[in-house]
PDB file of N, CA and C in Angstrom:
ATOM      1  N   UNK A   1     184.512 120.404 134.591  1.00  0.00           N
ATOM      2  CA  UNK A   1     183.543 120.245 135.644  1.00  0.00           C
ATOM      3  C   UNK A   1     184.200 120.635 136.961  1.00  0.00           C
ATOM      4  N   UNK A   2     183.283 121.920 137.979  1.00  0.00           N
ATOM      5  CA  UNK A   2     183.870 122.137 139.032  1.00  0.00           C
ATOM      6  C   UNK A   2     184.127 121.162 139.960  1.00  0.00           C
ATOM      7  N   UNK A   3     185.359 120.765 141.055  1.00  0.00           N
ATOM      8  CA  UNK A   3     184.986 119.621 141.855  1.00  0.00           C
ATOM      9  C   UNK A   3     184.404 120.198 142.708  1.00  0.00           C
ATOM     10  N   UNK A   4     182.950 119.545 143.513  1.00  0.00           N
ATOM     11  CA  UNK A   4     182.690 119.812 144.364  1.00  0.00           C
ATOM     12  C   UNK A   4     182.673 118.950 145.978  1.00  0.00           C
ATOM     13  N   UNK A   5     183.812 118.071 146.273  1.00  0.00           N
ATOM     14  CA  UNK A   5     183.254 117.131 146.967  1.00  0.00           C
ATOM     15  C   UNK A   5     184.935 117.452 147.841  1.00  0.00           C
ATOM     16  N   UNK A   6     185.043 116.618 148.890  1.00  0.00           N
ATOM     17  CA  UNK A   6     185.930 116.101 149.520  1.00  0.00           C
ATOM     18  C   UNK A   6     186.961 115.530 149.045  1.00  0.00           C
ATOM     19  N   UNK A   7     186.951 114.352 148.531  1.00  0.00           N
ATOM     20  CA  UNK A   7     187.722 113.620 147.420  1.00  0.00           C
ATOM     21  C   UNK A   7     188.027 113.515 146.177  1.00  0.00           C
ATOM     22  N   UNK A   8     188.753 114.214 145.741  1.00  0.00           N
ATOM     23  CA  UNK A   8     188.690 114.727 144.377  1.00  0.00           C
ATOM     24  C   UNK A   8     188.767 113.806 143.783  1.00  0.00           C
ATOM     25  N   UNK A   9     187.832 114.142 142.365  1.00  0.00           N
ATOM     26  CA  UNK A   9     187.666 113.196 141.200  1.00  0.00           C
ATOM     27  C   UNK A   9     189.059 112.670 140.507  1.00  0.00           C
ATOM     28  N   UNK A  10     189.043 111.868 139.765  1.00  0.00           N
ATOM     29  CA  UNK A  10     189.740 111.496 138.925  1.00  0.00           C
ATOM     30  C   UNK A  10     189.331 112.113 137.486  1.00  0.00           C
ATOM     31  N   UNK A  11     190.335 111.828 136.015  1.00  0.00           N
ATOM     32  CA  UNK A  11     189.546 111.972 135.100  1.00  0.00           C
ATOM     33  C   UNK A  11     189.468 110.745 134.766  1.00  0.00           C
ATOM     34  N   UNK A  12     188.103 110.137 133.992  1.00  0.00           N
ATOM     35  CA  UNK A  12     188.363 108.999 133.239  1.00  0.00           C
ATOM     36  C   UNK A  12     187.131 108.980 132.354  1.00  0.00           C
ATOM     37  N   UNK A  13     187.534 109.126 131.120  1.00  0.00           N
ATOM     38  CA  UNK A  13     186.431 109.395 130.168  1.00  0.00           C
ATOM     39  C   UNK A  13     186.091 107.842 129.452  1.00  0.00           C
ATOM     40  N   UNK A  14     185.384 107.997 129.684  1.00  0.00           N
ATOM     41  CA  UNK A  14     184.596 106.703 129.113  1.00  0.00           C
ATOM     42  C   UNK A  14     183.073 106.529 129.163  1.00  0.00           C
ATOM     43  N   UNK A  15     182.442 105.646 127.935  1.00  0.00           N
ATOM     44  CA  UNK A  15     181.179 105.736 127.418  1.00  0.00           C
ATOM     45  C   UNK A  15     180.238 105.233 128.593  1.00  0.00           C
ATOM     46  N   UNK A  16     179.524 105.329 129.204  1.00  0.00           N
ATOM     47  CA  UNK A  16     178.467 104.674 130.009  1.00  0.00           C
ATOM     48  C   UNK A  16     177.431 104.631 129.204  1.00  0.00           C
ATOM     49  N   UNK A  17     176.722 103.699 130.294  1.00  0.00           N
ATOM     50  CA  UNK A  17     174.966 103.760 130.162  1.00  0.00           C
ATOM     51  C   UNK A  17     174.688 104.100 131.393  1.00  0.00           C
ATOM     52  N   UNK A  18     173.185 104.827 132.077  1.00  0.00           N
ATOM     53  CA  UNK A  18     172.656 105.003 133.104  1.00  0.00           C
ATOM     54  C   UNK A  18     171.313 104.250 132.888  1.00  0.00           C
ATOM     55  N   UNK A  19     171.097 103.691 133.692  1.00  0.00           N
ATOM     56  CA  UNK A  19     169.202 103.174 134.164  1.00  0.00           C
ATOM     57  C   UNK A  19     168.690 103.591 134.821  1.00  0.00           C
ATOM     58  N   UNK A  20     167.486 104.101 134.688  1.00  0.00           N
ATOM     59  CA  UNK A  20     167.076 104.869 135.929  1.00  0.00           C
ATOM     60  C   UNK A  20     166.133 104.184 136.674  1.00  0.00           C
ATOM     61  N   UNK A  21     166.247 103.616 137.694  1.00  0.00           N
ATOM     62  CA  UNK A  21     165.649 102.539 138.546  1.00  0.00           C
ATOM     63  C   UNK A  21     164.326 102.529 138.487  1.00  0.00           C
ATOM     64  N   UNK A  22     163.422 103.154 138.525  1.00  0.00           N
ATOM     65  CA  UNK A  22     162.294 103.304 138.887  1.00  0.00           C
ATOM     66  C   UNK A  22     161.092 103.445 137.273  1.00  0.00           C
ATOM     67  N   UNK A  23     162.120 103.657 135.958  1.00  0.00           N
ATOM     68  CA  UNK A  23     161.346 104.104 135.006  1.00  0.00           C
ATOM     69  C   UNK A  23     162.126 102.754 134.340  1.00  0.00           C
ATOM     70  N   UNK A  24     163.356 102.467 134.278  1.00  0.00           N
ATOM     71  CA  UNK A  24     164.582 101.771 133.277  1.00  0.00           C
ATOM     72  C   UNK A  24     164.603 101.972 132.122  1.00  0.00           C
ATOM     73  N   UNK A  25     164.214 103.827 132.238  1.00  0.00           N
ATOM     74  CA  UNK A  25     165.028 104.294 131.043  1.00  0.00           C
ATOM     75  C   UNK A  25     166.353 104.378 130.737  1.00  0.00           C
ATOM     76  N   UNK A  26     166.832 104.323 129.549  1.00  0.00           N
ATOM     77  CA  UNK A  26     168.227 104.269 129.833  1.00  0.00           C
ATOM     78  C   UNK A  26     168.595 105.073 129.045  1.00  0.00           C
ATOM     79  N   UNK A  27     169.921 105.982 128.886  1.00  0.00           N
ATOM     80  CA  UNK A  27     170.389 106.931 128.645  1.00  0.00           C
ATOM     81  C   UNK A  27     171.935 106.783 128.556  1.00  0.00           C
ATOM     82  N   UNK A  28     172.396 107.541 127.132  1.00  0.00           N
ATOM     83  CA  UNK A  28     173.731 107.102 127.120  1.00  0.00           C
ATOM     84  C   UNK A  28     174.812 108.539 127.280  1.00  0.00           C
ATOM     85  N   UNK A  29     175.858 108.311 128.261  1.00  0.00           N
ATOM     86  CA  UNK A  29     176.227 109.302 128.582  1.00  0.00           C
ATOM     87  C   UNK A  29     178.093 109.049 128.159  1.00  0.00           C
ATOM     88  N   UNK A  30     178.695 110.054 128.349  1.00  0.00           N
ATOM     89  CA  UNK A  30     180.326 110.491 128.441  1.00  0.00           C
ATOM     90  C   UNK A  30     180.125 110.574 129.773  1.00  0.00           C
ATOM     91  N   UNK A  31     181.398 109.779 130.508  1.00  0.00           N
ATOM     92  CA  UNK A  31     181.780 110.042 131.945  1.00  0.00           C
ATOM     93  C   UNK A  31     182.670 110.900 131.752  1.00  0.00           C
ATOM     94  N   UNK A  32     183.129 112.044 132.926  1.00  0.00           N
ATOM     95  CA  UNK A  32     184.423 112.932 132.838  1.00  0.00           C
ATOM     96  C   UNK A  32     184.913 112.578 133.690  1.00  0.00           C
ATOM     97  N   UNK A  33     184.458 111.973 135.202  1.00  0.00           N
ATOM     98  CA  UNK A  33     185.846 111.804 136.102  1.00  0.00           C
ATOM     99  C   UNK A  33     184.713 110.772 137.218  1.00  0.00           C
ATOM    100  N   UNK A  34     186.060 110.752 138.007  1.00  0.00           N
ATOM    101  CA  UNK A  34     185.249 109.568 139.188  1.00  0.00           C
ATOM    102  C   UNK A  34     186.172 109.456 140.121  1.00  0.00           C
ATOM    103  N   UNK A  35     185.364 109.157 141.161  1.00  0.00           N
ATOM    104  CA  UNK A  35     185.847 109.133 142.557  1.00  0.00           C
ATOM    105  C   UNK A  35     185.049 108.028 143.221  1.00  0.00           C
ATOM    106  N   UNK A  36     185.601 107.284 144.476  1.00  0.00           N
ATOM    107  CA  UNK A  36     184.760 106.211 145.152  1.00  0.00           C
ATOM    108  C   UNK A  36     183.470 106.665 145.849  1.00  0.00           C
ATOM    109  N   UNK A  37     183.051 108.130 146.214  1.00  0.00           N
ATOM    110  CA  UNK A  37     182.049 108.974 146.209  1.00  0.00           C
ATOM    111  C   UNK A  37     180.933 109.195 145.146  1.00  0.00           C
ATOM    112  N   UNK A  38     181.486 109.401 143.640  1.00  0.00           N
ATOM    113  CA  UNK A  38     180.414 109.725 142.752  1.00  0.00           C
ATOM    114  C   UNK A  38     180.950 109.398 141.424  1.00  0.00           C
ATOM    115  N   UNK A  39     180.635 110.242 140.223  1.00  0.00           N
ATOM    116  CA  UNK A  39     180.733 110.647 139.177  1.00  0.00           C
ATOM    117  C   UNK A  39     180.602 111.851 138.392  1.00  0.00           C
ATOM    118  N   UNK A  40     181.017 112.329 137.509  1.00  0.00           N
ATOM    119  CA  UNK A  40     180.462 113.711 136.659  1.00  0.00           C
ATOM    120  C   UNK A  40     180.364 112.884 135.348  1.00  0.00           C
ATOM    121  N   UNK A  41     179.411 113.117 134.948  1.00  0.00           N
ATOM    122  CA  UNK A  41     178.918 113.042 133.795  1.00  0.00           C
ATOM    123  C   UNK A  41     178.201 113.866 132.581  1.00  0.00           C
ATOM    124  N   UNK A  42     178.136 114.324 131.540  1.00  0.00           N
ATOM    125  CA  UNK A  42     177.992 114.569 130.495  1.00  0.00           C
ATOM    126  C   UNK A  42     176.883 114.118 129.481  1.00  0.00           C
ATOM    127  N   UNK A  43     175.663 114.140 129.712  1.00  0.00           N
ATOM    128  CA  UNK A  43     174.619 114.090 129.053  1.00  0.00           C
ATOM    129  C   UNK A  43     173.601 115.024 128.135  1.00  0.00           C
ATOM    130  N   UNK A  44     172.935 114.510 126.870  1.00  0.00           N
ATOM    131  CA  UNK A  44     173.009 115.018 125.797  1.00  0.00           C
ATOM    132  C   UNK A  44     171.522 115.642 125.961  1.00  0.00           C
ATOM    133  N   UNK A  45     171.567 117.109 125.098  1.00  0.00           N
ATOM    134  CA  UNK A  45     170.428 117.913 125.485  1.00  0.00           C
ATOM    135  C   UNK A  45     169.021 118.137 126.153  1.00  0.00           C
ATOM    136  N   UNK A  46     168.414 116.601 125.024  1.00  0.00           N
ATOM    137  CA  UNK A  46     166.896 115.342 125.070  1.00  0.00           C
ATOM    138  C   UNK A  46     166.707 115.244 126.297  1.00  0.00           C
ATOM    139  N   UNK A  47     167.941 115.068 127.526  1.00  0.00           N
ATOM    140  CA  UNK A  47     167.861 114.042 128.243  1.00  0.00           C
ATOM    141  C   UNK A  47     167.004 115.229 129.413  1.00  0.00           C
ATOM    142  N   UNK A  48     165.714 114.089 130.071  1.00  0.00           N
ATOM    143  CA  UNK A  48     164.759 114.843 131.459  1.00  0.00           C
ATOM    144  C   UNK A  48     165.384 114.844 132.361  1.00  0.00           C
ATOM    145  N   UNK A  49     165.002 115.488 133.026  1.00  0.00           N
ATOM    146  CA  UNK A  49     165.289 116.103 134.679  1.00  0.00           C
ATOM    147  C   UNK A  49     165.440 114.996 135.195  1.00  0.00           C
ATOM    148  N   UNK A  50     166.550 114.704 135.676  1.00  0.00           N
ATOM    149  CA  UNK A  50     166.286 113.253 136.474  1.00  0.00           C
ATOM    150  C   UNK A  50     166.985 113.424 137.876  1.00  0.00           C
ATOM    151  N   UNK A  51     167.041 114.754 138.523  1.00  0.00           N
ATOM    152  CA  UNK A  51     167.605 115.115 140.051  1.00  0.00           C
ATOM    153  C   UNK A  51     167.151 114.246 140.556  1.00  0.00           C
ATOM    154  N   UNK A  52     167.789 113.685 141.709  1.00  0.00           N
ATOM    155  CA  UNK A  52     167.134 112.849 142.868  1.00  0.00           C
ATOM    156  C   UNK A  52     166.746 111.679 142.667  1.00  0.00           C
ATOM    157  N   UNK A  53     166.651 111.218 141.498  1.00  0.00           N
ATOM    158  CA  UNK A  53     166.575 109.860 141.008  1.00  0.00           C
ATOM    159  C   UNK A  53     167.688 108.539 141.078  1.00  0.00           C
ATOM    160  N   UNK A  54     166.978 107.836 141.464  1.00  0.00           N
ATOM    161  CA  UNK A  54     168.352 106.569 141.750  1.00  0.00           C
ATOM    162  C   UNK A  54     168.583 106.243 140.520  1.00  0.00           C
ATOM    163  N   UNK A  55     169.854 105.519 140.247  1.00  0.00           N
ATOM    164  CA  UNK A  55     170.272 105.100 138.725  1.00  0.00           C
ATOM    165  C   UNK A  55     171.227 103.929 139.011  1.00  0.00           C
ATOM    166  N   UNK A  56     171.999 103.396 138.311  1.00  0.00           N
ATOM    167  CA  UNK A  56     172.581 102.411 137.999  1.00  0.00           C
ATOM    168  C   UNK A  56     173.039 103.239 136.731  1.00  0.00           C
ATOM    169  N   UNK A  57     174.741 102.987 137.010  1.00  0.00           N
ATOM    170  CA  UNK A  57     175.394 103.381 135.671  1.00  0.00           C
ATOM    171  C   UNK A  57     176.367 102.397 135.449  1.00  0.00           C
ATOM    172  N   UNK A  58     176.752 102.135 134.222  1.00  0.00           N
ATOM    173  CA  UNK A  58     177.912 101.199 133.970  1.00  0.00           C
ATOM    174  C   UNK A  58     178.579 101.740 133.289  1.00  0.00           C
ATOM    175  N   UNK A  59     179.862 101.421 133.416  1.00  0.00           N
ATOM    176  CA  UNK A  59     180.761 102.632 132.396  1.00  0.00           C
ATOM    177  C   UNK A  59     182.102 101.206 132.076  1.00  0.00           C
ATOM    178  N   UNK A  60     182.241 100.846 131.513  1.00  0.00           N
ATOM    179  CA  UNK A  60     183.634  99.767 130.947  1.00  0.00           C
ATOM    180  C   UNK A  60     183.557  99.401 132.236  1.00  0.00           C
ATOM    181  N   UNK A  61     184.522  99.024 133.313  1.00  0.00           N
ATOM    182  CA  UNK A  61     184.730  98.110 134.006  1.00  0.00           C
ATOM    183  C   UNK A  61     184.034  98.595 135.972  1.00  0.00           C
ATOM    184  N   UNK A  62     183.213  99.451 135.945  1.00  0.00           N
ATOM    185  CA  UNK A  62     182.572 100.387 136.719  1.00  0.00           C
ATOM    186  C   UNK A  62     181.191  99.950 136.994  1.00  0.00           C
ATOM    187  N   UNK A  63     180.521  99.461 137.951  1.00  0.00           N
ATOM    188  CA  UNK A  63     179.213  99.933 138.067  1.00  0.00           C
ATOM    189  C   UNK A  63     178.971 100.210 139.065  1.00  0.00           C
ATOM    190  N   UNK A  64     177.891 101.596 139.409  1.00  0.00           N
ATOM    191  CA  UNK A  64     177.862 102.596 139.993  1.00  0.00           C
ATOM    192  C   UNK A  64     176.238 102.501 140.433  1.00  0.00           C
ATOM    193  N   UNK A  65     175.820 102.499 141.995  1.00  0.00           N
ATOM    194  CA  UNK A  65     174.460 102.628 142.418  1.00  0.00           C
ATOM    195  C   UNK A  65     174.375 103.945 142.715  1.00  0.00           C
ATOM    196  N   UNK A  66     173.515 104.699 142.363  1.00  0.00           N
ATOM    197  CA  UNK A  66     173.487 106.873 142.870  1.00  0.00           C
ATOM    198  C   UNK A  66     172.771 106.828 142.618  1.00  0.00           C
ATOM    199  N   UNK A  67     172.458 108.572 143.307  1.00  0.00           N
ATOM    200  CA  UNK A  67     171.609 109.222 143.380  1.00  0.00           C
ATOM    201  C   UNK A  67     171.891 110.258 142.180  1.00  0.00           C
ATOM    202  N   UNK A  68     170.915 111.073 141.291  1.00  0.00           N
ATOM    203  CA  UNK A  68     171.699 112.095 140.627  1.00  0.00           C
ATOM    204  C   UNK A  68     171.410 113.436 141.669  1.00  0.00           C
ATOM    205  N   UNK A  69     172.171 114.338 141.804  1.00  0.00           N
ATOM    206  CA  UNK A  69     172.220 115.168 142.410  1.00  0.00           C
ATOM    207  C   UNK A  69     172.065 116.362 141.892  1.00  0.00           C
ATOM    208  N   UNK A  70     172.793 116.679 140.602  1.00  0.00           N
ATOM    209  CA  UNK A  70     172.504 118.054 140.220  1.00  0.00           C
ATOM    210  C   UNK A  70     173.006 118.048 138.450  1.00  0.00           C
ATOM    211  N   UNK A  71     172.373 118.644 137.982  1.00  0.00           N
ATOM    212  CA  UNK A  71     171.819 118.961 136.160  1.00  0.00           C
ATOM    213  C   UNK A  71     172.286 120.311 136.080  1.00  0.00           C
ATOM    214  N   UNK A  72     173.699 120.391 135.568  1.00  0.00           N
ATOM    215  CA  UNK A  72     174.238 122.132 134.949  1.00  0.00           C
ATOM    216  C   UNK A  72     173.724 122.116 133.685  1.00  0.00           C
ATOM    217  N   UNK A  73     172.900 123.245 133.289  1.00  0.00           N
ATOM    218  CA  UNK A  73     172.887 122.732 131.581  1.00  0.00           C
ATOM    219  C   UNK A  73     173.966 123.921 131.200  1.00  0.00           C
ATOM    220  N   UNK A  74     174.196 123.284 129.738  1.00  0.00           N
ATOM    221  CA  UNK A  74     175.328 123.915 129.313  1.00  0.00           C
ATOM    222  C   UNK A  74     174.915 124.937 128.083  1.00  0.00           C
ATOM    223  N   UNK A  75     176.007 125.470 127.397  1.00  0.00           N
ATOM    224  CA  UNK A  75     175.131 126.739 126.569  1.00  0.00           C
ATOM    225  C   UNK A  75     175.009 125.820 125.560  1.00  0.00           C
ATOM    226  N   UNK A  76     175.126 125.064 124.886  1.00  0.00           N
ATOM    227  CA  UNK A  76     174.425 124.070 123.830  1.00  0.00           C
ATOM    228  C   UNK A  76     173.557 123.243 124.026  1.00  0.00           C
ATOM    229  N   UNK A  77     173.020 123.428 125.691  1.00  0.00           N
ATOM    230  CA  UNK A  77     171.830 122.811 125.859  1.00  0.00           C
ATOM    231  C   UNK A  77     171.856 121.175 126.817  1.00  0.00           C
ATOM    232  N   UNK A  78     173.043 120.832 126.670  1.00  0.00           N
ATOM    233  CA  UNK A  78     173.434 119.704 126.872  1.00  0.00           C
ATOM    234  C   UNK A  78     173.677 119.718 128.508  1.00  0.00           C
ATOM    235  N   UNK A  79     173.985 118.744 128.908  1.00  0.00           N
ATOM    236  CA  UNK A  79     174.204 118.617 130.606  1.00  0.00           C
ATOM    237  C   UNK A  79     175.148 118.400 131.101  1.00  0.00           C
ATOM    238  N   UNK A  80     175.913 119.034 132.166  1.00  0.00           N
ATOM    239  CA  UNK A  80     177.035 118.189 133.142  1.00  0.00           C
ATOM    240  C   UNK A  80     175.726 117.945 134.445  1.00  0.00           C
ATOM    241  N   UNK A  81     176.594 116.575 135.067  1.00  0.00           N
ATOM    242  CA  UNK A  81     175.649 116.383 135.887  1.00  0.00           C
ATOM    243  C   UNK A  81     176.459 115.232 136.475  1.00  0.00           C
ATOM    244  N   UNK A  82     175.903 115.360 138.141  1.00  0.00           N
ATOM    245  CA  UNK A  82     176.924 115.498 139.638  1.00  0.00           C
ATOM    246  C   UNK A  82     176.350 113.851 140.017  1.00  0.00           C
ATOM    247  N   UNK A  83     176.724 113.096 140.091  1.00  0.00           N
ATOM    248  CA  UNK A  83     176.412 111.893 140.443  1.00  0.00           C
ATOM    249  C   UNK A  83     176.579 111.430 142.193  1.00  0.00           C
ATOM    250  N   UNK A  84     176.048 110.717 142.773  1.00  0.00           N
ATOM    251  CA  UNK A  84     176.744 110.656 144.039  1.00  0.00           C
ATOM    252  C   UNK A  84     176.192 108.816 144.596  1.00  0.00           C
ATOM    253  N   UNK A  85     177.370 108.632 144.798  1.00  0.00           N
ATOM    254  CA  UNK A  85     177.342 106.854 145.210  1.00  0.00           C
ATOM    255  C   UNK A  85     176.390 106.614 146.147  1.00  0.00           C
ATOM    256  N   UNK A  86     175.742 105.822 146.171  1.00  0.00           N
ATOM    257  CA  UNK A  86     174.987 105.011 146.887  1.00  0.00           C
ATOM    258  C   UNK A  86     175.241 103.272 147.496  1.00  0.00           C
ATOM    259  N   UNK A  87     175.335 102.986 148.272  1.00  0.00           N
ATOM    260  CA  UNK A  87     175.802 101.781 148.947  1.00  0.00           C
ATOM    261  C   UNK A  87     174.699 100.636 148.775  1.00  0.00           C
ATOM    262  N   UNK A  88     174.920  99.735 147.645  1.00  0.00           N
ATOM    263  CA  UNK A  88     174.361  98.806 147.105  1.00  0.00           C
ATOM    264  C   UNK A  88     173.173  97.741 148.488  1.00  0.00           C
ATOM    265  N   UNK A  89     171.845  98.025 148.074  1.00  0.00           N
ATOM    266  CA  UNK A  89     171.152  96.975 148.755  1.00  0.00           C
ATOM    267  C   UNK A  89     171.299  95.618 148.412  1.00  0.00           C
ATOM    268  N   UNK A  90     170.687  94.306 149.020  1.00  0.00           N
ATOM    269  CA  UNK A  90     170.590  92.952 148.655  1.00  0.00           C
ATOM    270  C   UNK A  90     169.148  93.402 147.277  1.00  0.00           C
ATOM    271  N   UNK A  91     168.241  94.448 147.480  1.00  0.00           N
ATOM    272  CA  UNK A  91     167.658  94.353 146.518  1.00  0.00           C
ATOM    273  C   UNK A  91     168.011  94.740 144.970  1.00  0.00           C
ATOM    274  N   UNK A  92     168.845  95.392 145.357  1.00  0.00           N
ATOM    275  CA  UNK A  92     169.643  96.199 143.904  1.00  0.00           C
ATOM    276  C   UNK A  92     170.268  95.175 143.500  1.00  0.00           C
ATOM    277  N   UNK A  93     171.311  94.622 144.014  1.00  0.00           N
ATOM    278  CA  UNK A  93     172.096  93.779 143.980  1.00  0.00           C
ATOM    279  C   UNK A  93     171.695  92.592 143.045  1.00  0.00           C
ATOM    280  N   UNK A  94     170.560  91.920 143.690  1.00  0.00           N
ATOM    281  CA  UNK A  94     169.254  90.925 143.210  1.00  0.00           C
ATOM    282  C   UNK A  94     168.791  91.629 141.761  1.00  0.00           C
ATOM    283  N   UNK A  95     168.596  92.655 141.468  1.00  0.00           N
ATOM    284  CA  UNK A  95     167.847  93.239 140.452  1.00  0.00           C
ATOM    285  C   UNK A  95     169.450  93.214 139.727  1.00  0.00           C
ATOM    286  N   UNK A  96     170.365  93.324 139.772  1.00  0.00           N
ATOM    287  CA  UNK A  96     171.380  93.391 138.688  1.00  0.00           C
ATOM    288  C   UNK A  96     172.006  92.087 138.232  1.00  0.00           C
ATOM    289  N   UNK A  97     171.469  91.005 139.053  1.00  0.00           N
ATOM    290  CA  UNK A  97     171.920  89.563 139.140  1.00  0.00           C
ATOM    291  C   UNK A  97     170.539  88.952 138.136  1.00  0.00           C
ATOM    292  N   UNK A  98     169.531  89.727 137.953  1.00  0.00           N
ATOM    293  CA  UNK A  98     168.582  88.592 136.986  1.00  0.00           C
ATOM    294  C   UNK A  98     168.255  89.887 136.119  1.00  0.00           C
ATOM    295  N   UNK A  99     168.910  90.684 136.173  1.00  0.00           N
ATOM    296  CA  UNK A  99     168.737  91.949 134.994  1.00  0.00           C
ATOM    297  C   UNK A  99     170.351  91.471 133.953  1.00  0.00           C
ATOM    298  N   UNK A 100     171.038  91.239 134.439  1.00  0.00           N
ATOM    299  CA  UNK A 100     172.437  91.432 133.371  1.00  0.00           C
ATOM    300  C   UNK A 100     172.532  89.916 133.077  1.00  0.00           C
ATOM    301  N   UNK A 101     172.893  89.539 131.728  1.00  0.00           N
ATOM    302  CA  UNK A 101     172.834  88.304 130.746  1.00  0.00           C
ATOM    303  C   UNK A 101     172.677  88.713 129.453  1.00  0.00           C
TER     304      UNK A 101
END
């Protein structure tokens, strides 16, 4: 995955989930790297257009409020795709406090 940001990513591969705030579909992805800015992630062919959509991702000891930003598809169809942090509201916050149990 190209970096495209200021702060370069890290690698750290590990399994997530994403929610997508507004639908709470959820979708299971491969993380490839991370930074206190975003994520790159790795999602599987099925998965819809979800640019511009807020999400909630959790990845092992990680959880992540973003925006998705951008969907590369790949030649097997599948996705890299550009994550970018978002700075947690009291409402998000609230929604992850009577959502997780």
């Amino acid at each position: 995955m190209e970096e495209r940001r200021s702060i370069n990513r890290i690698n750290y591969q590990a399994k997530a989930v994403v929610v997508v705030c507004d639908t709470q579909e959820k979708y299971y992805v491969q993380v490839a790297n991370v930074s206190p800015l975003g994520m790159g992630v790795h999602m599987d062919a099925d998965t819809p257009d979800i640019v511009k959509k807020d999400i909630i991702i959790v990845a092992q000891t990680l959880i992540m409020y973003a925006k998705v930003c951008r969907m590369s598809k790949l030649a097997d169809g599948s996705f890299d795709v550009g994550i970018h942090a978002q700075e947690f509201s009291p409402e998000i916050l609230q929604y992850l406090f009577d959502h997780i149990g």
